[in-house]
N, C-alpha and C. Protein backbone atom coordinates (compact mmCIF):
# COMPACT_ATOMS: atom_id res chain seq x y z
N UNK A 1 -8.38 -6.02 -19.39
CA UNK A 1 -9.10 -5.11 -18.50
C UNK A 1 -9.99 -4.15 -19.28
N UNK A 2 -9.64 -3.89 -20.38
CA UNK A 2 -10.31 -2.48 -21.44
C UNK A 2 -11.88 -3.62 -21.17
N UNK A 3 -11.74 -4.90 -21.88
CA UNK A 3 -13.55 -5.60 -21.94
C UNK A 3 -13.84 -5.32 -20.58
N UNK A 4 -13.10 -5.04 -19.96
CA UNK A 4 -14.50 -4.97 -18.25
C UNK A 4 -14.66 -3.81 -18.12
N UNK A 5 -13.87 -2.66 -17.94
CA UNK A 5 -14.14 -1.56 -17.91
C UNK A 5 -15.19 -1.12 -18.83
N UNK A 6 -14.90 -1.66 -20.26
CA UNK A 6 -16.22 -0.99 -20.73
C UNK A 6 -17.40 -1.47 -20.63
N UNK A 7 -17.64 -2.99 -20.40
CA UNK A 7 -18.39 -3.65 -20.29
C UNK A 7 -19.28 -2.65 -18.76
N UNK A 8 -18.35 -2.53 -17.87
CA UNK A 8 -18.94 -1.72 -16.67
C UNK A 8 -19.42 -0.44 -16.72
N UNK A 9 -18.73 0.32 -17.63
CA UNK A 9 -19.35 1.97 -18.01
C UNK A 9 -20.31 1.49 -18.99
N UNK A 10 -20.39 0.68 -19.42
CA UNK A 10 -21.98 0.65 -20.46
C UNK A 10 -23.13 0.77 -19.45
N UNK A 11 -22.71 0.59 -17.92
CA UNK A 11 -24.32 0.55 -17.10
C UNK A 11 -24.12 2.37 -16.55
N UNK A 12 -22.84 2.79 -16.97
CA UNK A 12 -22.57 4.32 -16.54
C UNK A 12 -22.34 4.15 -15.35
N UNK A 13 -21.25 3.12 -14.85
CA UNK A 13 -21.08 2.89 -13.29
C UNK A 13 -18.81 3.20 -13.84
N UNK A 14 -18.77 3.75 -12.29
CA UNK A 14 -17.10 3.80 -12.37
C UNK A 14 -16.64 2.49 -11.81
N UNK A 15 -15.62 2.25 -12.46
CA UNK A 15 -14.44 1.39 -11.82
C UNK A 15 -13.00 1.54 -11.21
N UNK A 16 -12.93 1.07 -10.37
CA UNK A 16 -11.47 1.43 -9.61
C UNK A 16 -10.61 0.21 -9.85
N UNK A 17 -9.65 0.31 -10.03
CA UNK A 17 -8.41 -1.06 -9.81
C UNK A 17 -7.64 -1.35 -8.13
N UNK A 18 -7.56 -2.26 -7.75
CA UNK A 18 -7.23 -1.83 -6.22
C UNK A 18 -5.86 -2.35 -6.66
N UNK A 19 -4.94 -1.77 -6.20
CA UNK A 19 -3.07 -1.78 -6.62
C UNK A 19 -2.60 -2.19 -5.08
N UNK A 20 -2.07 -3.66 -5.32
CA UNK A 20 -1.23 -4.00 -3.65
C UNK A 20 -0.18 -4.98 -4.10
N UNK A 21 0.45 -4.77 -3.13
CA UNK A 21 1.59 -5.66 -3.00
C UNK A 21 1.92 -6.32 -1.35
N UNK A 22 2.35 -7.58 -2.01
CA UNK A 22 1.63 -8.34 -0.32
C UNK A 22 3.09 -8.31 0.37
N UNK A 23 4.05 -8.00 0.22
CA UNK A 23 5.75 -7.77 1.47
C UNK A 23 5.74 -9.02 1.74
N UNK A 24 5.87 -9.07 3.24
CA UNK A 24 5.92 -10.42 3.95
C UNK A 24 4.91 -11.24 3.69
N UNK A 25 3.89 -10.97 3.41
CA UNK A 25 2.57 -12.15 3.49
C UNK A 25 2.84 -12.66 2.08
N UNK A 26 3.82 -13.67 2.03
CA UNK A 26 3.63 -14.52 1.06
C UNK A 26 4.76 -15.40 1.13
N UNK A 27 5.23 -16.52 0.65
CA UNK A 27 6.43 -17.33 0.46
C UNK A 27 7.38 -16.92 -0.52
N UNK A 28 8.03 -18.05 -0.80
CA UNK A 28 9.15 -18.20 -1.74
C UNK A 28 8.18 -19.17 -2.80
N UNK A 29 7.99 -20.39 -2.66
CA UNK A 29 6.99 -21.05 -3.31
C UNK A 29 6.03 -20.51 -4.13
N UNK A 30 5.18 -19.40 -3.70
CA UNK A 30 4.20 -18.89 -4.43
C UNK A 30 5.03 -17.56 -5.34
N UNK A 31 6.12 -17.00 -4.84
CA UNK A 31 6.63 -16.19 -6.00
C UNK A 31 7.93 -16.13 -6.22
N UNK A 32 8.24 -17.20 -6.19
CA UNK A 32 9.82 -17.66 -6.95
C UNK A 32 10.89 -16.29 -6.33
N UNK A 33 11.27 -16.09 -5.09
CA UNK A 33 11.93 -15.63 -4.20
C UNK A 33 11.24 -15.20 -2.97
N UNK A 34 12.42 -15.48 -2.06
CA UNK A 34 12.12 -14.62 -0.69
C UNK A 34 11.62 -13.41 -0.62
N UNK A 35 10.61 -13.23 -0.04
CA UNK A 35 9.95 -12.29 0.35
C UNK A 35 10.45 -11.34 1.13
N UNK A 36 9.84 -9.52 0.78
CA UNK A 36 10.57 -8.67 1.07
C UNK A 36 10.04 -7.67 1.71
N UNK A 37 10.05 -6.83 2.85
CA UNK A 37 9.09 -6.35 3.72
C UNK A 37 10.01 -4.89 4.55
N UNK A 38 9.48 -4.14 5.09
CA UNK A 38 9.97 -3.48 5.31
C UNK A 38 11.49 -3.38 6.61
N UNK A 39 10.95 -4.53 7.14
CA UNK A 39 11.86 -4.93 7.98
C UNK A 39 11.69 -6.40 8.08
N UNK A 40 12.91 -6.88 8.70
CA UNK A 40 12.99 -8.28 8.23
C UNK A 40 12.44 -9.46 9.57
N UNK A 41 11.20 -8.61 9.51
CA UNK A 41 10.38 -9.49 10.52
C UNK A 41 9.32 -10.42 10.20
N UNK A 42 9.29 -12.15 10.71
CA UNK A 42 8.74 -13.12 10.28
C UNK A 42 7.22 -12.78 10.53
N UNK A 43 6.87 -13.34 9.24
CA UNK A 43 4.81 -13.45 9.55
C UNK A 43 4.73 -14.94 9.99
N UNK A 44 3.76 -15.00 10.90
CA UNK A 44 3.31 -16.19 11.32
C UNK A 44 2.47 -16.57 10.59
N UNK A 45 1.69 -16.28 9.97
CA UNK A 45 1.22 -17.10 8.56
C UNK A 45 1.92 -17.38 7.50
N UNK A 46 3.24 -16.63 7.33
CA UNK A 46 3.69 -17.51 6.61
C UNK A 46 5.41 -18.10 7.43
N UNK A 47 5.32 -18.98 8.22
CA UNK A 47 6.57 -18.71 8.48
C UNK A 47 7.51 -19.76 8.13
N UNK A 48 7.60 -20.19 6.94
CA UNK A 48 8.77 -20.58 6.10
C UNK A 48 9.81 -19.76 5.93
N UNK A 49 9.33 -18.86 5.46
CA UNK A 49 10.63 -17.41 4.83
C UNK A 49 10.17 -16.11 5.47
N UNK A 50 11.42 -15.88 6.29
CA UNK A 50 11.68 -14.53 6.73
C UNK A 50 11.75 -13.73 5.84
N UNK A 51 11.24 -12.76 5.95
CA UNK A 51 11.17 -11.76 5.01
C UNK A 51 12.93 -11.13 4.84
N UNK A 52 13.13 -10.46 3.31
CA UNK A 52 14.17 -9.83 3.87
C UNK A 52 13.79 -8.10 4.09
N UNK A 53 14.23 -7.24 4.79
CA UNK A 53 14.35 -6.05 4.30
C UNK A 53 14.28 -5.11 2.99
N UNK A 54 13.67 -4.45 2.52
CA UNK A 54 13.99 -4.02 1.40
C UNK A 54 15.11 -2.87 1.75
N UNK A 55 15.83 -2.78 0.39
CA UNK A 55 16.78 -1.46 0.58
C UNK A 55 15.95 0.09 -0.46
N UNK A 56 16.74 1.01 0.09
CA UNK A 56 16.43 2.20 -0.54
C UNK A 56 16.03 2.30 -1.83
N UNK A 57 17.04 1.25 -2.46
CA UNK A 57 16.60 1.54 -3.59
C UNK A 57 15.45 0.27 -4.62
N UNK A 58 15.56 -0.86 -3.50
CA UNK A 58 13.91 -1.41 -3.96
C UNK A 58 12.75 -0.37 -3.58
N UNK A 59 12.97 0.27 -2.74
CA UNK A 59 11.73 1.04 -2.22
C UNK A 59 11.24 2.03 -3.29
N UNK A 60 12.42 2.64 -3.56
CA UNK A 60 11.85 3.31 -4.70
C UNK A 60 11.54 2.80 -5.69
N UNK A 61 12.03 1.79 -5.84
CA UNK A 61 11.67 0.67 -6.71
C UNK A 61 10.34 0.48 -7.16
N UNK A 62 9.87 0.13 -5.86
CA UNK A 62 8.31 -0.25 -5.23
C UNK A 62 7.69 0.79 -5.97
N UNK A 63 7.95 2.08 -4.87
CA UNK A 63 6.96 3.35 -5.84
C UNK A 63 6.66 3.35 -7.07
N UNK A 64 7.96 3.34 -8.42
CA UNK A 64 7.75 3.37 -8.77
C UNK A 64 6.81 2.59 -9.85
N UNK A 65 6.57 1.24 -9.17
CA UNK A 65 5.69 -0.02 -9.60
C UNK A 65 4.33 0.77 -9.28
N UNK A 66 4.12 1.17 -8.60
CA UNK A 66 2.81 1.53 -8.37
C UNK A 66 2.57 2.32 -9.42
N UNK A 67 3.12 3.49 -9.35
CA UNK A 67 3.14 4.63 -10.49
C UNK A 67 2.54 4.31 -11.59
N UNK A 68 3.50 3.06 -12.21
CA UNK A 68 3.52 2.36 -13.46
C UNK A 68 2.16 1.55 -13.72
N UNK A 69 1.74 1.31 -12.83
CA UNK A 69 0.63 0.57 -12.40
C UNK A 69 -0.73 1.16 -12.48
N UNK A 70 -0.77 2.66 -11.92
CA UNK A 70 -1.63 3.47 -12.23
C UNK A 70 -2.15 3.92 -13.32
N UNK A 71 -0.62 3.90 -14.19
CA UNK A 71 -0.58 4.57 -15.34
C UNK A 71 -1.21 3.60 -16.55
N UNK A 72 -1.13 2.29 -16.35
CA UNK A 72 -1.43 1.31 -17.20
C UNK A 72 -3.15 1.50 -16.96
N UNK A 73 -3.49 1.57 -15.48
CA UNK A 73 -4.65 1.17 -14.88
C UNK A 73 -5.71 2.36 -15.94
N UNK A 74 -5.45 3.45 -15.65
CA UNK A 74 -5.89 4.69 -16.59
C UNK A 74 -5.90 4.38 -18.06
N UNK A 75 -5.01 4.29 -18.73
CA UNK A 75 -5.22 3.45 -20.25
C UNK A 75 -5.75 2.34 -20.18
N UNK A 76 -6.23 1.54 -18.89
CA UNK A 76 -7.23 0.13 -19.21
C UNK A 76 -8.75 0.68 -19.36
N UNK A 77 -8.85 1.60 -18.85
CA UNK A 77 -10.41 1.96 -18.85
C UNK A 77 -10.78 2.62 -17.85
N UNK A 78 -9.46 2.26 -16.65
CA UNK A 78 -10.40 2.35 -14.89
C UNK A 78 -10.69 3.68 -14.66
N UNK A 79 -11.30 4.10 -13.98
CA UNK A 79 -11.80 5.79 -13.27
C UNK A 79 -11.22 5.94 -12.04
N UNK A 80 -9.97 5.35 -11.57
CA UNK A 80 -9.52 5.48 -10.76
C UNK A 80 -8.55 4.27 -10.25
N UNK A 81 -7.59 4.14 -8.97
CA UNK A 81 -7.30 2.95 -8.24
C UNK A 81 -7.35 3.23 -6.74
N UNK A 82 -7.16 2.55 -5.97
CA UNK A 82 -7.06 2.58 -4.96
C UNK A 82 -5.81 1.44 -4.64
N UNK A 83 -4.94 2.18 -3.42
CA UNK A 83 -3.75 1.58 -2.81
C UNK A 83 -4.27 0.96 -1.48
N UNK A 84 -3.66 -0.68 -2.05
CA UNK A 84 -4.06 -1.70 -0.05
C UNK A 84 -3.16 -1.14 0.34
N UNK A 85 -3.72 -0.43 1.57
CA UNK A 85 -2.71 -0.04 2.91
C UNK A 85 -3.30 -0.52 4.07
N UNK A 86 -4.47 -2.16 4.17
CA UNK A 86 -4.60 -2.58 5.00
C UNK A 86 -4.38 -4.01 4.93
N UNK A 87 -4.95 -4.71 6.18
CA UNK A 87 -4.85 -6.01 6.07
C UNK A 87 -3.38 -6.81 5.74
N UNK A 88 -2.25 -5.97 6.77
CA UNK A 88 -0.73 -6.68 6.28
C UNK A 88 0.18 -6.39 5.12
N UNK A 89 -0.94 -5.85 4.53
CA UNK A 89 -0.17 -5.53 2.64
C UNK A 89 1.03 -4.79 2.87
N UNK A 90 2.00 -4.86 1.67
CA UNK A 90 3.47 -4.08 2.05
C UNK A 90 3.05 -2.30 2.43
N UNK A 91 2.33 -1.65 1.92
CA UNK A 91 2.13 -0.05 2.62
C UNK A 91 1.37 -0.69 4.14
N UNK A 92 0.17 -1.09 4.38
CA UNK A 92 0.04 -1.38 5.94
C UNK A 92 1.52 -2.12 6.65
N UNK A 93 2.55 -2.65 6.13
CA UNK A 93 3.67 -2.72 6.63
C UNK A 93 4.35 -1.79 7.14
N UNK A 94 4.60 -0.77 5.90
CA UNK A 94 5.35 0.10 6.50
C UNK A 94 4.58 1.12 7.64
N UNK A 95 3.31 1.12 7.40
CA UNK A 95 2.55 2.26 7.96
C UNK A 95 2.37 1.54 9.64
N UNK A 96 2.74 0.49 10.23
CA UNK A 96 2.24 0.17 11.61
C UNK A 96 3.67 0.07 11.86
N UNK A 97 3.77 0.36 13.33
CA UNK A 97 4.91 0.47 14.11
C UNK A 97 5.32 -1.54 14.82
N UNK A 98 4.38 -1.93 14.41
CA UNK A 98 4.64 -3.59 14.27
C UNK A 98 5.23 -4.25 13.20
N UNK A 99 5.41 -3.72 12.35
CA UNK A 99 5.85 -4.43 11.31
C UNK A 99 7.06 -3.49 10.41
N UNK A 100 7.25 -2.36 11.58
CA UNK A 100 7.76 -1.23 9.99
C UNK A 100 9.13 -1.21 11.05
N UNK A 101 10.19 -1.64 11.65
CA UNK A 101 11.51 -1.25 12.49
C UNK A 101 12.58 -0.32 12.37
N UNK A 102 12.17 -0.07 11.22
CA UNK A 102 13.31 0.93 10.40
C UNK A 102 13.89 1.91 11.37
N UNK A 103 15.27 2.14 11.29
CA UNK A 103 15.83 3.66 11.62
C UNK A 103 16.06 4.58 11.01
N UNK A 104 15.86 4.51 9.51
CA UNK A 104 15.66 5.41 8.27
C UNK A 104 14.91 5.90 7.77
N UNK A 105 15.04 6.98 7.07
CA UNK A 105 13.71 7.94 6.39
C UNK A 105 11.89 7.18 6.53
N UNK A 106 12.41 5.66 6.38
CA UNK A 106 11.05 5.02 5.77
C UNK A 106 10.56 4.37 7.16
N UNK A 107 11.29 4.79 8.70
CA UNK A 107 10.80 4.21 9.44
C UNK A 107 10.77 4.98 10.60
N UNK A 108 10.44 4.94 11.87
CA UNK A 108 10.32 5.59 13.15
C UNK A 108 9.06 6.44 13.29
N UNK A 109 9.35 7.53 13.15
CA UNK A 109 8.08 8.03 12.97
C UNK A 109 6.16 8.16 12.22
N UNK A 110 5.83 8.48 12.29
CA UNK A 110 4.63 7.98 11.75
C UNK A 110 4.35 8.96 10.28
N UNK A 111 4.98 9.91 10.24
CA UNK A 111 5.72 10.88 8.56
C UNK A 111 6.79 9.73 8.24
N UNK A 112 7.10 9.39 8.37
CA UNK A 112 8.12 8.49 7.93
C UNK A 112 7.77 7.28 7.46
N UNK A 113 7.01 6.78 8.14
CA UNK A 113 6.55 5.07 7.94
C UNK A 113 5.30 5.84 7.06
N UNK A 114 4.86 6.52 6.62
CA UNK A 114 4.02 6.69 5.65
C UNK A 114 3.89 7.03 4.65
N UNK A 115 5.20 7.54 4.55
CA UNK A 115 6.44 8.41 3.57
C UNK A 115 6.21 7.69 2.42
N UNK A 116 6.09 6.27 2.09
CA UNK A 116 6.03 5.25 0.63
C UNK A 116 4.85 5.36 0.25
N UNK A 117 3.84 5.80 0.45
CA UNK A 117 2.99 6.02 0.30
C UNK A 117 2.62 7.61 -0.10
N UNK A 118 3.02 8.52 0.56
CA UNK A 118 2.48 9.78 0.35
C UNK A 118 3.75 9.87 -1.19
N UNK A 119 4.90 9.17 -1.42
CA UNK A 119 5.55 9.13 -2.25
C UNK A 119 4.93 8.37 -3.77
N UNK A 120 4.19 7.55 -3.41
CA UNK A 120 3.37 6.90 -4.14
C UNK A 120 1.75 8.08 -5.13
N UNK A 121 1.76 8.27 -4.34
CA UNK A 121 0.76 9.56 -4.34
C UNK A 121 0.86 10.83 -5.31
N UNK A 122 2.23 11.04 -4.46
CA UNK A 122 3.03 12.08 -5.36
C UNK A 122 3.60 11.99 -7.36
N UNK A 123 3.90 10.68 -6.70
CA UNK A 123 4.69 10.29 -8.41
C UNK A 123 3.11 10.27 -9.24
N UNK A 124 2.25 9.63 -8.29
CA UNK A 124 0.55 9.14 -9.36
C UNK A 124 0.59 11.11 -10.52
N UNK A 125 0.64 11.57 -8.60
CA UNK A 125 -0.30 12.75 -9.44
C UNK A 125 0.46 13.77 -10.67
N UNK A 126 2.17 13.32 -10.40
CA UNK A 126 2.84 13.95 -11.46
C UNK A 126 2.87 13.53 -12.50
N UNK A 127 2.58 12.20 -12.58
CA UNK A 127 2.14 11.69 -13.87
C UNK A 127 0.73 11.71 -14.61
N UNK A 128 -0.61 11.63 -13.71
CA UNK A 128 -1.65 11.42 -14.19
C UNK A 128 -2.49 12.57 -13.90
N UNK A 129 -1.93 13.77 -13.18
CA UNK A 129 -2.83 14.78 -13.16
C UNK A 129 -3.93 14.54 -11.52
N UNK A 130 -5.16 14.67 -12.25
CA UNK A 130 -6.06 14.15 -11.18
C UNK A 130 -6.73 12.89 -11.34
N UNK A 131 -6.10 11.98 -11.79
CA UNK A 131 -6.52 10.95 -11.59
C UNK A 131 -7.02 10.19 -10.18
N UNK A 132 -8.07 10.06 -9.36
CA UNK A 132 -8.31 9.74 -8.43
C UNK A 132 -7.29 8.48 -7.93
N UNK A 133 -6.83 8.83 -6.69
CA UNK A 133 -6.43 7.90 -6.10
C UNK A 133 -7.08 7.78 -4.93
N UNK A 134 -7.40 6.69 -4.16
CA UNK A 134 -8.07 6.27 -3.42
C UNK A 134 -7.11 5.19 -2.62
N UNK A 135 -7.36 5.11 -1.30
CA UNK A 135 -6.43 4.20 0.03
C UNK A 135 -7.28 3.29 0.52
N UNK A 136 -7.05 2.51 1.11
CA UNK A 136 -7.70 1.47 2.41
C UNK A 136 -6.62 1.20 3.62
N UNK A 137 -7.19 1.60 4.56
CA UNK A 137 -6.15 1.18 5.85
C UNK A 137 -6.74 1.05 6.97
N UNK A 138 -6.09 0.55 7.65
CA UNK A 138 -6.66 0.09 8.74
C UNK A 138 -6.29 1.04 10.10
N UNK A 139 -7.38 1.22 10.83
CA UNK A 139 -7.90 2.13 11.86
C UNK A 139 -6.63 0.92 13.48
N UNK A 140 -7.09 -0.13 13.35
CA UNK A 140 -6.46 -1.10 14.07
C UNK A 140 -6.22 -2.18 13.88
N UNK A 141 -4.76 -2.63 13.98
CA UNK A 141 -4.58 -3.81 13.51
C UNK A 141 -4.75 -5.00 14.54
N UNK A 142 -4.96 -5.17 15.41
CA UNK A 142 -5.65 -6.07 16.18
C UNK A 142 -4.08 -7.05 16.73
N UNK A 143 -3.43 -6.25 16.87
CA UNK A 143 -1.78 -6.66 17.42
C UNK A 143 -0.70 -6.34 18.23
N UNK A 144 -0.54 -6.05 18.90
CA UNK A 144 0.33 -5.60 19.42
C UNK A 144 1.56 -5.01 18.79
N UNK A 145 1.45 -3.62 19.66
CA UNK A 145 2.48 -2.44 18.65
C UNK A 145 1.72 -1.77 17.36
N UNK A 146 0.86 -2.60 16.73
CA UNK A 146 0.20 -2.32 15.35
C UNK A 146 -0.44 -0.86 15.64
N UNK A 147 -0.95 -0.52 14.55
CA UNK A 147 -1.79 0.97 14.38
C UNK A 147 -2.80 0.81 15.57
N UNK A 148 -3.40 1.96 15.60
CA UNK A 148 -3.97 2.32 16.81
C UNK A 148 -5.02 3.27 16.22
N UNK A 149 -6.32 3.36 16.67
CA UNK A 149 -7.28 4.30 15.90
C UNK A 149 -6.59 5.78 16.06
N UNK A 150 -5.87 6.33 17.03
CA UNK A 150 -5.30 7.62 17.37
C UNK A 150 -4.33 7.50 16.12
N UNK A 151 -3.42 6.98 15.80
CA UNK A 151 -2.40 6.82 15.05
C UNK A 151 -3.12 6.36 14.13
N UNK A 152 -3.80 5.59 13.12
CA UNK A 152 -4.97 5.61 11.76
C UNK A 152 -4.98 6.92 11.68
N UNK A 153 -5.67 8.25 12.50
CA UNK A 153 -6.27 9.43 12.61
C UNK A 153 -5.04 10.06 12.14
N UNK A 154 -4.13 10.29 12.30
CA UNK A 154 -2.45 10.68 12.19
C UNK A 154 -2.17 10.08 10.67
N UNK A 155 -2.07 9.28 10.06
CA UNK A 155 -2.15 8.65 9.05
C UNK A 155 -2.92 9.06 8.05
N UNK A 156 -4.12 9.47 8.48
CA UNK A 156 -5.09 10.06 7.50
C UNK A 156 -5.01 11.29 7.33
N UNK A 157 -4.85 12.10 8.48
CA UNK A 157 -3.90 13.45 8.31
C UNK A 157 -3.12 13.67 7.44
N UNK A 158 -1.85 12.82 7.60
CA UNK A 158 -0.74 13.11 6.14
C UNK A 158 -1.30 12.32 4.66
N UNK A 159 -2.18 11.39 4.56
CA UNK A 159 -2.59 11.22 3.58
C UNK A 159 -3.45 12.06 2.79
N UNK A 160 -4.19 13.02 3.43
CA UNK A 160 -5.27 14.11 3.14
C UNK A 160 -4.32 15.09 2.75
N UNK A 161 -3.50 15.36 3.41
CA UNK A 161 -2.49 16.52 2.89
C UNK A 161 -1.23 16.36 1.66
N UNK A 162 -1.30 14.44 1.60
CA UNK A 162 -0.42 14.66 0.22
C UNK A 162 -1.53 14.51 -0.99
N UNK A 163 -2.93 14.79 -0.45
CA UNK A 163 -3.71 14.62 -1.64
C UNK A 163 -4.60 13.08 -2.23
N UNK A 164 -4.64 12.83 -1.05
CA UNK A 164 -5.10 11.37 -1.46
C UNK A 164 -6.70 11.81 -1.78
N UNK A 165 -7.60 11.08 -2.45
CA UNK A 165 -9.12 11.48 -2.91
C UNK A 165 -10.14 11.34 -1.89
N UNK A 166 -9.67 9.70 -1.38
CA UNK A 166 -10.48 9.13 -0.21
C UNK A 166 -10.06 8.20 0.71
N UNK A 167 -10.37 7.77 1.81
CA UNK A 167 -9.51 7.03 2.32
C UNK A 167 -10.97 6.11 2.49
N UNK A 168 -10.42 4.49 2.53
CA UNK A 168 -11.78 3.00 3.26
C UNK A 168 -10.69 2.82 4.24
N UNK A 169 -11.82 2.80 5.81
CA UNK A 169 -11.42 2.31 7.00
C UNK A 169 -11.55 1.02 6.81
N UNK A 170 -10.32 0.39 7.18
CA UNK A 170 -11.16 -1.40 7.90
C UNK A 170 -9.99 -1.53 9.36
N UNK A 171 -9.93 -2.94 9.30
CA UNK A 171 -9.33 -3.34 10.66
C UNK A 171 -8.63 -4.61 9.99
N UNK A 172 -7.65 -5.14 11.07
CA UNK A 172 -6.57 -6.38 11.30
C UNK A 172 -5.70 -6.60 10.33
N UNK A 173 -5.30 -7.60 10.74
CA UNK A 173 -4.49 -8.49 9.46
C UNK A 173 -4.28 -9.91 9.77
N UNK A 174 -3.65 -10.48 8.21
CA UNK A 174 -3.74 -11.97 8.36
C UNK A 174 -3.31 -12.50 9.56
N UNK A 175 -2.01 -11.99 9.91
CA UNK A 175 -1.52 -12.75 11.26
C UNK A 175 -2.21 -12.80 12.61
């Protein structure tokens, strides 16, 4: 990554790394175990393997992959990353009330189901200062139960307030 990054600041342009992790949207086949999601609800694109649940302490788990991720991303060269929180990815998992079932900290409410994320956020900035972090999520997921532009708006609220840099709107997901 250092040859592209610099290769890219030689035109004096920034680069971002986009940091995701796909939960349910993927098999067993493509990554040598069952797939793991916030709740253990099947994707119809992939529906070989039910996802399982993650527990508390993959979750933090998770975070702290990102963290780690950031932190590498910053010593590669990048001027920043940005977190998929659309299009199905495991944070648009937890963040839509379609895909997120939980009765725990990481689920029900919409502070809650966003909670891995504003946690994500948190660990970046205790480690990297101001390193820009940057989001993508989706306004509507084009599903039933899924986010809702009112609820996106709610979402971007607590993301602005744990400090996120910027947020990219899009829409749907694979299923």
């Amino acid at each position: 990554f250092r040859q592209l990054t610099g290769a890219v600041h030689e035109h004096h342009v920034p680069v971002f790394l986009q940091l995701a992790h796909a939960g349910r949207q993927t098999d067993a086949y493509t990554t040598g175990s069952r797939p793991k999601a916030p709740s253990a609800i099947r994707d119809r694109t992939f529906p070989l393997d039910k996802p399982m649940a993650l527990t508390e302490k993959e979750i933090f788990q998770i975070i702290e992959s990102f963290a780690a991720a950031a932190q590498r991303a910053r010593k590669a060269g990048f001027d920043g990353v940005q977190l998929h929180g659309a299009h199905g990815y495991l944070l648009s998992q937890f963040m839509t009330p379609a895909m997120n079932r939980r009765t725990d900290g990481w689920g029900g409410s919409t502070e809650n189901r966003t909670r891995i994320v504003t946690e994500i956020i948190r660990l970046i900035r205790k480690r990297l200062g101001g390193f820009p972090v940057l989001i993508k999520i989706n306004a509507f997921d084009h599903m039933k139960n899924g986010t809702t532009l009112e609820e996106a708006a709610r979402v971007a609220g607590i993301l602005a307030g744990a400090g996120i840099d910027a947020i990219e709107v899009s829409c749907g997901v694979m299923e």
